[in-house]
Every structure is written in structure tokens, then in C-alpha cells.
C-alpha atoms as a PDB file:
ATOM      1  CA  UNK A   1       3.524   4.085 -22.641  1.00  0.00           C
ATOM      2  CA  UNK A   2       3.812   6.989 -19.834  1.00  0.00           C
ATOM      3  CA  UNK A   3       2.883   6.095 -16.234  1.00  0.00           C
ATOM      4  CA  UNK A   4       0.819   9.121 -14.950  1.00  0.00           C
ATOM      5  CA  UNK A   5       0.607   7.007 -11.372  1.00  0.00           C
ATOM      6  CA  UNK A   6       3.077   5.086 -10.277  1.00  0.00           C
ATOM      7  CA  UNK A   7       2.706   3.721  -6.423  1.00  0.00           C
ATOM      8  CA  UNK A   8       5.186   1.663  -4.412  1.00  0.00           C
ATOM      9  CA  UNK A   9       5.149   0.074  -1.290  1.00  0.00           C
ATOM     10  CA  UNK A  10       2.110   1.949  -0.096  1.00  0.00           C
ATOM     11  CA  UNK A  11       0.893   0.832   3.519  1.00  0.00           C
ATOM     12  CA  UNK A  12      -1.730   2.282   5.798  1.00  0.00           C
ATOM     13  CA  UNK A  13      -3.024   1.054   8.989  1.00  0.00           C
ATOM     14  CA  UNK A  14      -6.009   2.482  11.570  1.00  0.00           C
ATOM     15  CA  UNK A  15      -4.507   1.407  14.850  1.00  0.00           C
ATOM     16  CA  UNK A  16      -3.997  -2.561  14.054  1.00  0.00           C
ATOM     17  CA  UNK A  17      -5.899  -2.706  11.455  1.00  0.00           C
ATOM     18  CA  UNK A  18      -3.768  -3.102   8.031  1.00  0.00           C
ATOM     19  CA  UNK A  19      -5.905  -1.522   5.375  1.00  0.00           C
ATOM     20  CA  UNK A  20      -3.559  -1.351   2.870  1.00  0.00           C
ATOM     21  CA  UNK A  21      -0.514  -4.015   2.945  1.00  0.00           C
ATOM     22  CA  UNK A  22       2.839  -2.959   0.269  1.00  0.00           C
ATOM     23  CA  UNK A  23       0.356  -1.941  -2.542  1.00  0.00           C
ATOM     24  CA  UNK A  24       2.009  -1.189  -5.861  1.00  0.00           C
ATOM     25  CA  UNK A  25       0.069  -0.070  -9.003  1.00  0.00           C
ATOM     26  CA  UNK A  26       0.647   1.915 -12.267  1.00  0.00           C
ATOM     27  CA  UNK A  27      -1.745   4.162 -14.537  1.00  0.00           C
ATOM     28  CA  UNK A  28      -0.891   4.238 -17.982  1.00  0.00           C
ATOM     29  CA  UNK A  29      -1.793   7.489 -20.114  1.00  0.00           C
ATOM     30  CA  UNK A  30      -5.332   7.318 -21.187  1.00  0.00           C
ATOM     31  CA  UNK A  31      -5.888   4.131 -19.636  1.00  0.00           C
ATOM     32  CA  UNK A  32      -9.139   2.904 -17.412  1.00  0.00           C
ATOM     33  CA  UNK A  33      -7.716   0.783 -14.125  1.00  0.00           C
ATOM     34  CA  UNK A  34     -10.764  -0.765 -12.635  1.00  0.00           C
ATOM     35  CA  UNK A  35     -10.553  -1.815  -9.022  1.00  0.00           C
ATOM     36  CA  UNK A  36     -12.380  -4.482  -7.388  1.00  0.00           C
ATOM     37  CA  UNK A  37     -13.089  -6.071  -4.244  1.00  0.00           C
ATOM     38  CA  UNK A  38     -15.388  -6.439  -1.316  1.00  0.00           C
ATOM     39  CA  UNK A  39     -16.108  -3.758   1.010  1.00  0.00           C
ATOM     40  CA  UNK A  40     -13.843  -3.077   3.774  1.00  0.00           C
ATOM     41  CA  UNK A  41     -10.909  -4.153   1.078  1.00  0.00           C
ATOM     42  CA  UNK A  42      -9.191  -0.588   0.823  1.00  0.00           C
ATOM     43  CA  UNK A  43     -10.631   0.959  -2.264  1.00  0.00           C
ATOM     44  CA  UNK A  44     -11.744   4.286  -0.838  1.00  0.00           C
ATOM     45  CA  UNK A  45      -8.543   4.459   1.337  1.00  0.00           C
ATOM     46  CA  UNK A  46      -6.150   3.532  -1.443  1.00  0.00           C
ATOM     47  CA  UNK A  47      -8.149   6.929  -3.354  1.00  0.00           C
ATOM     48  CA  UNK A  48      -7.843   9.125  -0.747  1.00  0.00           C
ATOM     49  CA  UNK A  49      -4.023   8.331  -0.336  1.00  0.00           C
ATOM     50  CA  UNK A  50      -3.891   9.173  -3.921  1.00  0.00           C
ATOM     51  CA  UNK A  51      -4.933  12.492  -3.023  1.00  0.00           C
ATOM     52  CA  UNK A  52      -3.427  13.278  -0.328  1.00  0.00           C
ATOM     53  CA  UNK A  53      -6.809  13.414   1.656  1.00  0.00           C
ATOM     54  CA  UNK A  54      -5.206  10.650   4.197  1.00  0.00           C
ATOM     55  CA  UNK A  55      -1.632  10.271   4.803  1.00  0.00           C
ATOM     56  CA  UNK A  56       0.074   7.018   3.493  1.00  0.00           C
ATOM     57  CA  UNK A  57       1.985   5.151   6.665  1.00  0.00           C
ATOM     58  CA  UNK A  58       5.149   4.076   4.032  1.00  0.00           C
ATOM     59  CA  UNK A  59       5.721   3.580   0.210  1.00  0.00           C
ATOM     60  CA  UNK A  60       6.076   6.458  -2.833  1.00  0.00           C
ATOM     61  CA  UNK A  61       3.333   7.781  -4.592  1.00  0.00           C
ATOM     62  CA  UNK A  62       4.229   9.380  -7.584  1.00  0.00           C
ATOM     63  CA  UNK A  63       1.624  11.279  -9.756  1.00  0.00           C
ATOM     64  CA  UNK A  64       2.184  13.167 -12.848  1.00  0.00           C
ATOM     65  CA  UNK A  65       6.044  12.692 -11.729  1.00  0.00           C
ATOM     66  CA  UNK A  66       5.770  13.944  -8.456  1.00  0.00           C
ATOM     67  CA  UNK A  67       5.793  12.504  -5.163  1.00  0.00           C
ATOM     68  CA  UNK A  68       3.021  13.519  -3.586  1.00  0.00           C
ATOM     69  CA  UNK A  69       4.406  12.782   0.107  1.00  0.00           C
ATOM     70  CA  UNK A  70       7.264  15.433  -0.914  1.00  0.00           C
ATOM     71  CA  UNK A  71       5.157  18.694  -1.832  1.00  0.00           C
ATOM     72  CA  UNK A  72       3.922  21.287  -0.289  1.00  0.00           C
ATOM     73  CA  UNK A  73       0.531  22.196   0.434  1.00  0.00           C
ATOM     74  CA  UNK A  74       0.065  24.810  -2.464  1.00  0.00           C
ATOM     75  CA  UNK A  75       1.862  22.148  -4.922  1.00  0.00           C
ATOM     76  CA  UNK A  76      -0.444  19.329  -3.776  1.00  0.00           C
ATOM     77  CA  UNK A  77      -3.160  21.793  -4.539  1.00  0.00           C
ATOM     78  CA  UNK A  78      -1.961  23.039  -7.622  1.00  0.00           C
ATOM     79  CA  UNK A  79      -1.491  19.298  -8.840  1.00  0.00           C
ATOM     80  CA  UNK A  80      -5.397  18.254  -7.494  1.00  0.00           C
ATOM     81  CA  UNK A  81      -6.646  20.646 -10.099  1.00  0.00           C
ATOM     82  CA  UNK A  82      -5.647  17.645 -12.145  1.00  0.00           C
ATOM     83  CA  UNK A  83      -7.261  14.994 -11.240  1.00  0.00           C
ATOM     84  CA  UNK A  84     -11.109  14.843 -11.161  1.00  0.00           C
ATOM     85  CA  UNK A  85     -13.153  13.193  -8.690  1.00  0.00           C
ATOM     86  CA  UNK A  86     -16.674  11.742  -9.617  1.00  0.00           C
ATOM     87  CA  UNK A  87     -18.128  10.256  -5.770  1.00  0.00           C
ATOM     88  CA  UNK A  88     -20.962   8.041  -5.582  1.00  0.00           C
ATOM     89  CA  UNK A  89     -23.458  11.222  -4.484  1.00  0.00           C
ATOM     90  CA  UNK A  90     -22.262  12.991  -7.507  1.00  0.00           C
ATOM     91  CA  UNK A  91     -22.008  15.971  -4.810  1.00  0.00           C
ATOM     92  CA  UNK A  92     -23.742  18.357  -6.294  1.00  0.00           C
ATOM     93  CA  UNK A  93     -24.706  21.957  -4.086  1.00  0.00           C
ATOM     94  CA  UNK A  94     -28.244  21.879  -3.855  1.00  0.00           C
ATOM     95  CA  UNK A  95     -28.644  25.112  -3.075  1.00  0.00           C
ATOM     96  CA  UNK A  96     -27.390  26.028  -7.152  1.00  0.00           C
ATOM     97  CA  UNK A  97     -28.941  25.287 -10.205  1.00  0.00           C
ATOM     98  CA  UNK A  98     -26.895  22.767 -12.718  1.00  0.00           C
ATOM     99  CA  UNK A  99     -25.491  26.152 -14.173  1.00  0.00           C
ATOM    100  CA  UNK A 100     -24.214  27.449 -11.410  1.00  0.00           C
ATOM    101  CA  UNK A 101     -22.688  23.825  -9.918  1.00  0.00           C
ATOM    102  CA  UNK A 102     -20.558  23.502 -13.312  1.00  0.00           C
ATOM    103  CA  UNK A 103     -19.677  27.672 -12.982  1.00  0.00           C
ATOM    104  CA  UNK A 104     -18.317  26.944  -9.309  1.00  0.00           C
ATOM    105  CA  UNK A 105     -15.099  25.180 -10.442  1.00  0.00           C
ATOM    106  CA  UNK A 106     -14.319  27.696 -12.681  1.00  0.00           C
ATOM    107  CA  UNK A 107     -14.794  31.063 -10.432  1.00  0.00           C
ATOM    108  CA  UNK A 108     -10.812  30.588  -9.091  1.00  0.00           C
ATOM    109  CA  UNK A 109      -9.733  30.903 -12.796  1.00  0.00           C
ATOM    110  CA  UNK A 110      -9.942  34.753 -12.891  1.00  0.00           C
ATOM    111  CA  UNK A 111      -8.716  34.922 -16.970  1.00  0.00           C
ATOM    112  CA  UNK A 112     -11.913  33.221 -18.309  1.00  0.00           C
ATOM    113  CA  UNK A 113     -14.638  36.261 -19.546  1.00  0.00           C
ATOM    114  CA  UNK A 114     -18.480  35.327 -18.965  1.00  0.00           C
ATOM    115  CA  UNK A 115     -18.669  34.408 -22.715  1.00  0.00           C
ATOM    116  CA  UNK A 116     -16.025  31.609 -22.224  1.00  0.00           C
ATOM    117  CA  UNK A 117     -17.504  30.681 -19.225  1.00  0.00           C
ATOM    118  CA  UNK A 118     -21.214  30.380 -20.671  1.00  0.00           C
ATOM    119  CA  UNK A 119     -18.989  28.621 -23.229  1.00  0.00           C
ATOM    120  CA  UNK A 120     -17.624  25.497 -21.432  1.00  0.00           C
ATOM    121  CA  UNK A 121     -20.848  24.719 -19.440  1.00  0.00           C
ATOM    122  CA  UNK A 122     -22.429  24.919 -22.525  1.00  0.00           C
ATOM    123  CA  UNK A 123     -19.868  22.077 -23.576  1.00  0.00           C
ATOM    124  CA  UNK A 124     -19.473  20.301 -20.683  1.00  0.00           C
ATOM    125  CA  UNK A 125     -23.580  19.779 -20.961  1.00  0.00           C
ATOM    126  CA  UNK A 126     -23.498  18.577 -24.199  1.00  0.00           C
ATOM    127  CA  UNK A 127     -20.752  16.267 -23.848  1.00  0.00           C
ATOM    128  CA  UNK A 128     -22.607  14.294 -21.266  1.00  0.00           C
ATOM    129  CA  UNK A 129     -26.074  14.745 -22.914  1.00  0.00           C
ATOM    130  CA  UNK A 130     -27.867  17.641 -20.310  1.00  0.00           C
ATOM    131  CA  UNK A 131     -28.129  20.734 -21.581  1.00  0.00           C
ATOM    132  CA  UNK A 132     -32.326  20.738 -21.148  1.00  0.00           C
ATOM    133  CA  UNK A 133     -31.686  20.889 -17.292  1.00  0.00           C
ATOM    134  CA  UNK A 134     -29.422  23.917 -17.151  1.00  0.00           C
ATOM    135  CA  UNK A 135     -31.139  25.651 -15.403  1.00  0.00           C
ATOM    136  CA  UNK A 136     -32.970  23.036 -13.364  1.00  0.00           C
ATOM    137  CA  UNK A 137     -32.074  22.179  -9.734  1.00  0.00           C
ATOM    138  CA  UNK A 138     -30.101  18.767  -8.731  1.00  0.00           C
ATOM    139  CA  UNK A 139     -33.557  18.002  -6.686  1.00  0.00           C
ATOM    140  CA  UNK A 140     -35.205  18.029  -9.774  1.00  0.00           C
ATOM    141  CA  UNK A 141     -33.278  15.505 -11.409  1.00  0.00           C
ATOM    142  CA  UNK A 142     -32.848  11.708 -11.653  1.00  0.00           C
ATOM    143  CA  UNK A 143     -30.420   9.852  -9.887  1.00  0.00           C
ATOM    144  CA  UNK A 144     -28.568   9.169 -13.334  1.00  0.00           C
ATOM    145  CA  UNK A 145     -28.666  12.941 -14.439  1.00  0.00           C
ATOM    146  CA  UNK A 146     -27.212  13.696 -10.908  1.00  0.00           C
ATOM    147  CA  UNK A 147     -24.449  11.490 -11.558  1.00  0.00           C
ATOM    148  CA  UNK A 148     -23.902  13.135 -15.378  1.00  0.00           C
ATOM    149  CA  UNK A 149     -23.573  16.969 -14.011  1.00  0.00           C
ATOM    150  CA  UNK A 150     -21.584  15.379 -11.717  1.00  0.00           C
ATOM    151  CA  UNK A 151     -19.311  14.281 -14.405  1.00  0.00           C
ATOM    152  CA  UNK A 152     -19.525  17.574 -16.107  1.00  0.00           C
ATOM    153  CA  UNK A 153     -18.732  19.738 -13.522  1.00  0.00           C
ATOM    154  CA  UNK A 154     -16.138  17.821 -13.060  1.00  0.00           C
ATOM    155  CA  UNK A 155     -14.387  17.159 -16.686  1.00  0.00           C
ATOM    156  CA  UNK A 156     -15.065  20.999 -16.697  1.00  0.00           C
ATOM    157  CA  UNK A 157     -11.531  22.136 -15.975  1.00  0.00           C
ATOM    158  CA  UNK A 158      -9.697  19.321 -18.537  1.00  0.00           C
ATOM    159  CA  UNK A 159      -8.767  16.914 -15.785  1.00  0.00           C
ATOM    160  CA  UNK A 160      -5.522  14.373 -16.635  1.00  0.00           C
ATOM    161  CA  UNK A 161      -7.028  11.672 -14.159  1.00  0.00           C
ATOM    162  CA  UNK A 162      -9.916  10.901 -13.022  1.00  0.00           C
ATOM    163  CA  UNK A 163     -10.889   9.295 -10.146  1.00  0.00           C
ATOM    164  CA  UNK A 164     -14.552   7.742 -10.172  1.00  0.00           C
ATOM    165  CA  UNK A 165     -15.703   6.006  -6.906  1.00  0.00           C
ATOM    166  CA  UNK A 166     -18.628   3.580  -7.243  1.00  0.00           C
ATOM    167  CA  UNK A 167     -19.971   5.782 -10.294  1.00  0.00           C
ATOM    168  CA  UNK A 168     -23.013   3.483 -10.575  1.00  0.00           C
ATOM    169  CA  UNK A 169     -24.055   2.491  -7.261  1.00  0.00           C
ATOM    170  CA  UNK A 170     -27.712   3.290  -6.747  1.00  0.00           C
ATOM    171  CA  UNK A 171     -28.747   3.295 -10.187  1.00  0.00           C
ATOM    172  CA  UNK A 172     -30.762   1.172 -12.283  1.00  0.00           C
ATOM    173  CA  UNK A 173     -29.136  -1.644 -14.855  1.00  0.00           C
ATOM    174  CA  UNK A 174     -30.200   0.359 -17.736  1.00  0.00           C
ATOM    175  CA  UNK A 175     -28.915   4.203 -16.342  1.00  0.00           C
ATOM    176  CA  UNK A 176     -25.950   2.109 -14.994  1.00  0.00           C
ATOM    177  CA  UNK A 177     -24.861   0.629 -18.829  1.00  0.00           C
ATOM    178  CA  UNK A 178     -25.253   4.600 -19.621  1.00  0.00           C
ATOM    179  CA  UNK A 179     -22.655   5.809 -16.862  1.00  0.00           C
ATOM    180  CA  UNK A 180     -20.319   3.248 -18.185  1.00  0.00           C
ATOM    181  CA  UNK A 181     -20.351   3.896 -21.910  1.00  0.00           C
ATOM    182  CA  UNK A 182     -19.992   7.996 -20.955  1.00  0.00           C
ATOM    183  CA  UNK A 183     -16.874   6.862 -18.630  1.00  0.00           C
ATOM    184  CA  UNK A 184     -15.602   5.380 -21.995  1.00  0.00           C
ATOM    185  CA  UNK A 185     -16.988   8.370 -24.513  1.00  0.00           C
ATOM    186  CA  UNK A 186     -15.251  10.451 -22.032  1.00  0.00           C
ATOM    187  CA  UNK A 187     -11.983   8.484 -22.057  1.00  0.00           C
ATOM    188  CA  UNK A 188     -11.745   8.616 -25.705  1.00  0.00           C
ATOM    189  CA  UNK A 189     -12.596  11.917 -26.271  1.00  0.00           C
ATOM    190  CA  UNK A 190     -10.309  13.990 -23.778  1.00  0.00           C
ATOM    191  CA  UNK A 191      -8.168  10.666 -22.972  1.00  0.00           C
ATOM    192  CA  UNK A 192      -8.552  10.948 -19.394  1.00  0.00           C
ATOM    193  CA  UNK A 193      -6.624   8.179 -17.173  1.00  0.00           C
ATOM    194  CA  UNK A 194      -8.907   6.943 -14.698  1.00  0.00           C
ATOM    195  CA  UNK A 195      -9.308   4.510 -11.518  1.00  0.00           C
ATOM    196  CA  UNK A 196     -12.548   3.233 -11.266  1.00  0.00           C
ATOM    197  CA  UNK A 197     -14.054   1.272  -8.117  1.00  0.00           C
ATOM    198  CA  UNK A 198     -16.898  -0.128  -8.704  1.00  0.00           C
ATOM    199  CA  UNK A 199     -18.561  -3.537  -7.831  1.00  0.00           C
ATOM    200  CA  UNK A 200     -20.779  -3.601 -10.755  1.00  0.00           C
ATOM    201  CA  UNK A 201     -19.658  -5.998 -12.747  1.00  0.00           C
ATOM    202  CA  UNK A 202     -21.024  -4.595 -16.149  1.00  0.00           C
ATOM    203  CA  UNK A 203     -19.382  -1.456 -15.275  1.00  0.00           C
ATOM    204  CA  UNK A 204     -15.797  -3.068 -14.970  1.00  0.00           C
ATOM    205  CA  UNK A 205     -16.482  -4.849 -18.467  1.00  0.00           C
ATOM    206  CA  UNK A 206     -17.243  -2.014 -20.355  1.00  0.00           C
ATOM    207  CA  UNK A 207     -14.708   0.325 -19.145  1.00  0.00           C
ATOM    208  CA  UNK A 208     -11.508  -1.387 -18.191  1.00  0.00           C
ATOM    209  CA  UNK A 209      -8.584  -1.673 -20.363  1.00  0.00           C
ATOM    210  CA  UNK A 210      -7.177  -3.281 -16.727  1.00  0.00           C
ATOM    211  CA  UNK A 211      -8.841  -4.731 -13.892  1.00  0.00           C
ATOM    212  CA  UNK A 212      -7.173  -5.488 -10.274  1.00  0.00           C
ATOM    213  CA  UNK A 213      -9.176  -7.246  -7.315  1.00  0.00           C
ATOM    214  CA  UNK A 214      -7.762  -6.314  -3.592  1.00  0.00           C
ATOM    215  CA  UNK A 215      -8.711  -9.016  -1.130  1.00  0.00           C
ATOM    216  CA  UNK A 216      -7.222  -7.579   2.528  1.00  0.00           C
ATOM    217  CA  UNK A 217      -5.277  -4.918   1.437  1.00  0.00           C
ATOM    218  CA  UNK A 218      -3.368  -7.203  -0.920  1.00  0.00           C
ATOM    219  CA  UNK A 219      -3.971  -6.952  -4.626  1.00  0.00           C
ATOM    220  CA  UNK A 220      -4.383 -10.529  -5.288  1.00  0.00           C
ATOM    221  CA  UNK A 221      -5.379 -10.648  -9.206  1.00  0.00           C
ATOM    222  CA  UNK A 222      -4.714  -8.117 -12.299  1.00  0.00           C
ATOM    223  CA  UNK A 223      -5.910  -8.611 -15.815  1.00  0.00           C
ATOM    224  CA  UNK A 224      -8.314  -7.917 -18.439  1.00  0.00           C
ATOM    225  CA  UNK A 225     -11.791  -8.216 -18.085  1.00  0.00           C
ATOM    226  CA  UNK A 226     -11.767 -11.603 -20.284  1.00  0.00           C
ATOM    227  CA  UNK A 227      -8.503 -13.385 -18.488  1.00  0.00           C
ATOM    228  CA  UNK A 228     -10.020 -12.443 -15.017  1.00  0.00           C
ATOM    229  CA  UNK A 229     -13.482 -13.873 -15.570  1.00  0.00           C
ATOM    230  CA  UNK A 230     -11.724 -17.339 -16.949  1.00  0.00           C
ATOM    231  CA  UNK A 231      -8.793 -17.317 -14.092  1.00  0.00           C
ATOM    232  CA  UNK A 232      -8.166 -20.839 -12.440  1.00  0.00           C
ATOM    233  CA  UNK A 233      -8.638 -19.479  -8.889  1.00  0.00           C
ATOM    234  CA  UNK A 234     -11.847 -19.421  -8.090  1.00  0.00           C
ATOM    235  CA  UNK A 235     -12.119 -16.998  -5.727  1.00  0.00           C
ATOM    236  CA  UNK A 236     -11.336 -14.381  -8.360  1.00  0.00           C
ATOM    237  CA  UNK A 237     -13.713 -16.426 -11.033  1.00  0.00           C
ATOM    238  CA  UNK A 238     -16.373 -15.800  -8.042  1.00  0.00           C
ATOM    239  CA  UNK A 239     -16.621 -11.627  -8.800  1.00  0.00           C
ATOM    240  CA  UNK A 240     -17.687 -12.713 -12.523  1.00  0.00           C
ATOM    241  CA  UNK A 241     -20.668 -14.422 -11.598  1.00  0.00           C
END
């Protein structure tokens, strides 16, 4: 199967502190990595590298076969509009209504008529179950509706990767279950590859294909959900509890 991601050697370090020590990791086609570990274990800065959003000290990052640390700044930019981000606040503008927030992405994109645009909001809605707050402010909503415009603004522009950082932190069990079964609707449906961090534990069950714990900027353990949570060390045993 096709790597879309395919890291090696990546290091980063904030003064003498080693945040990320010779890090190497693949992303299948349409497959969901989860990635686990304590806070303060390089999750978020092992993202952001991804991205380009903070500059790797060493090692190749290659997505959608290119090296990232090679290209310049209106390739990087053209090759973001691949990847999708869903952050913990969902980040919507509060100043729009969810209409408008899923319209935003697609302003740049100066071929679509306002029938095609009315067109994929319309979609992107329904996909993740919202189209009865279209027109409703992001104050008006729940924390688990925030997090589903989120989503569809986001899948809005076909995304090859997706990126979801702590996608159910703050939520209840029961809104949390329903984040992680749209993560895997979505996956199926547009098979999306996607990195997940996330400590929730039912959230790495139901939508990893993969799972890798960092401890220390190492990644110390990498399996499925089932081999993990039966492992003879312990320590990795320890996140299944």
C-alpha cells in the first residue's frame, strides 16, 4: 500500500530540551495512525513539523512525495490545501454563522458559482449530521456540534490527510463515542489518511487501524489497538486501563 507520509530521522529540540529524538513514522493511504502519550511527549510538535508550522532540527519529511523541508513557500502552501486540520477548539470564527465558516475555505477557489458553493455546504452538513444549524452561530451550539462544523468546514475542500488533534477533549463520553465513529464514517467514505492524537482511550479503539505511544520523544510501542492493550510491558499495558 502507498505511503502518503513517510518521516525519517526527524529531531527537534527548544534549547536543551529534546522534544522529538530520530522519529520515524509512515501513513498508509486511507489509513487512521493514532498517537499516544502523555503530555509534554511531542504530539503537537511532531504535527506542526508535519506542516511546516515549526521547522524540523534534522531528518526528511516526505508528504504526498515531497519533502516538505525542500519547497518553497507557495508549494508548501499549495500542498497544505491537502491536508485538513481538525484542533481541539474546532476554531470556528465567531463572528460568522456555520454557513459562512464552511463558505470561508472555499472563497480562494474563484471557479466554484454560488450554486456549487450552496452545494458543498449543503453536503458537507449533511455528511456530519448539521444541516438544522446553518444558519445558527458557533455560540449557539454544543461543544460536540462545534467540533462537527469543525469537521465540515474542514473535509469541505476533499482533504488527502487529515490531521485531528485531541478531537474529543472536552466532551462528554457519549458526544465523544460520536466524534469517533464520524472520524471513521469519514474515513470510509472519502478515505482520508489521518493522524489522530488523542488520549481518550475509546477514541484510539474505535478509529485506529494503527496505534503508536511516544514516551520522551521516542516512539516506544506500535500496534493495533488489541496487541497494544495485551503487550508484556507494562508501561504500555498502563494507557489501556
Amino acid at each position: 500500500m502507498k505511503n502518503v507520509i513517510d518521516i525519517q530521522h526527524l529531531k527537534k529540540s527548544f534549547g536543551k530540551n529534546e522534544v522529538l529524538k530520530d522519529i520515524k513514522l509512515t501513513l498508509a493511504k486511507g489509513e487512521n495512525l493514532v498517537v499516544m502519550g502523555k503530555s509534554g511527549s511531542g504530539k503537537s510538535v511532531l504535527i506542526k513539523c508535519l506542516v511546516g508550522l515549526i521547522e524540523a532540527d534534522d531528518g526528511i519529511i516526505n508528504i504526498l512525495d515531497k519533502n516538505i523541508s525542500e519547497l518553497p513557500d507557495n508549494e508548501l502552501n499549495e500542498l497544505r490545501k491537502k491536508i485538513g486540520f481538525l484542533f481541539q477548539s474546532a476554531a470556528l470564527y465567531d463572528s460568522m454563522s456555520i454557513r459562512e465558516n464552511l463558505e470561508f475555505p472555499l472563497r480562494g477557489l474563484c471557479n466554484l458559482t454560488r450554486q456549487e458553493i450552496d452545494a458543498k455546504v449543503l453536503e458537507a452538513l449533511k455528511n456530519v449530521g448539521l444541516l438544522e444549524v446553518i444558519d445558527k452561530a458557533p455560540s449557539e451550539l454544543s461543544g460536540g456540534m462545534k467540533k462537527r462544523a469543525g469537521l465540515a468546514r474542514t473535509l469541505i475542500l476533499n482533504p488527502e490527510i487529515m490531521f485531528y488533534d485531541e478531537p474529543t477533549t472536552g466532551l462528554d463520553p457519549i458526544t465523544s463515542k460520536e466524534i469517533s465513529n464520524l472520524i471513521l464514517e469519514m474515513q470510509k467514505k472519502f478515505n482520508t489518511s489521518s493522524i489522530i492524537i488523542t488520549h481518550d482511550i475509546q477514541c484510539a479503539k474505535i478509529t485506529s487501524n494503527r496505534i503508536i505511544i511516544i514516551h520522551e520523544g521516542l516512539f516506544v510501542a506500535e500496534g493495533t489497538f488489541k496487541e497494544l492493550e495485551q503487550s508484556e510491558d507494562k508501561w504500555v499495558r498502563s494507557f489501556f486501563k
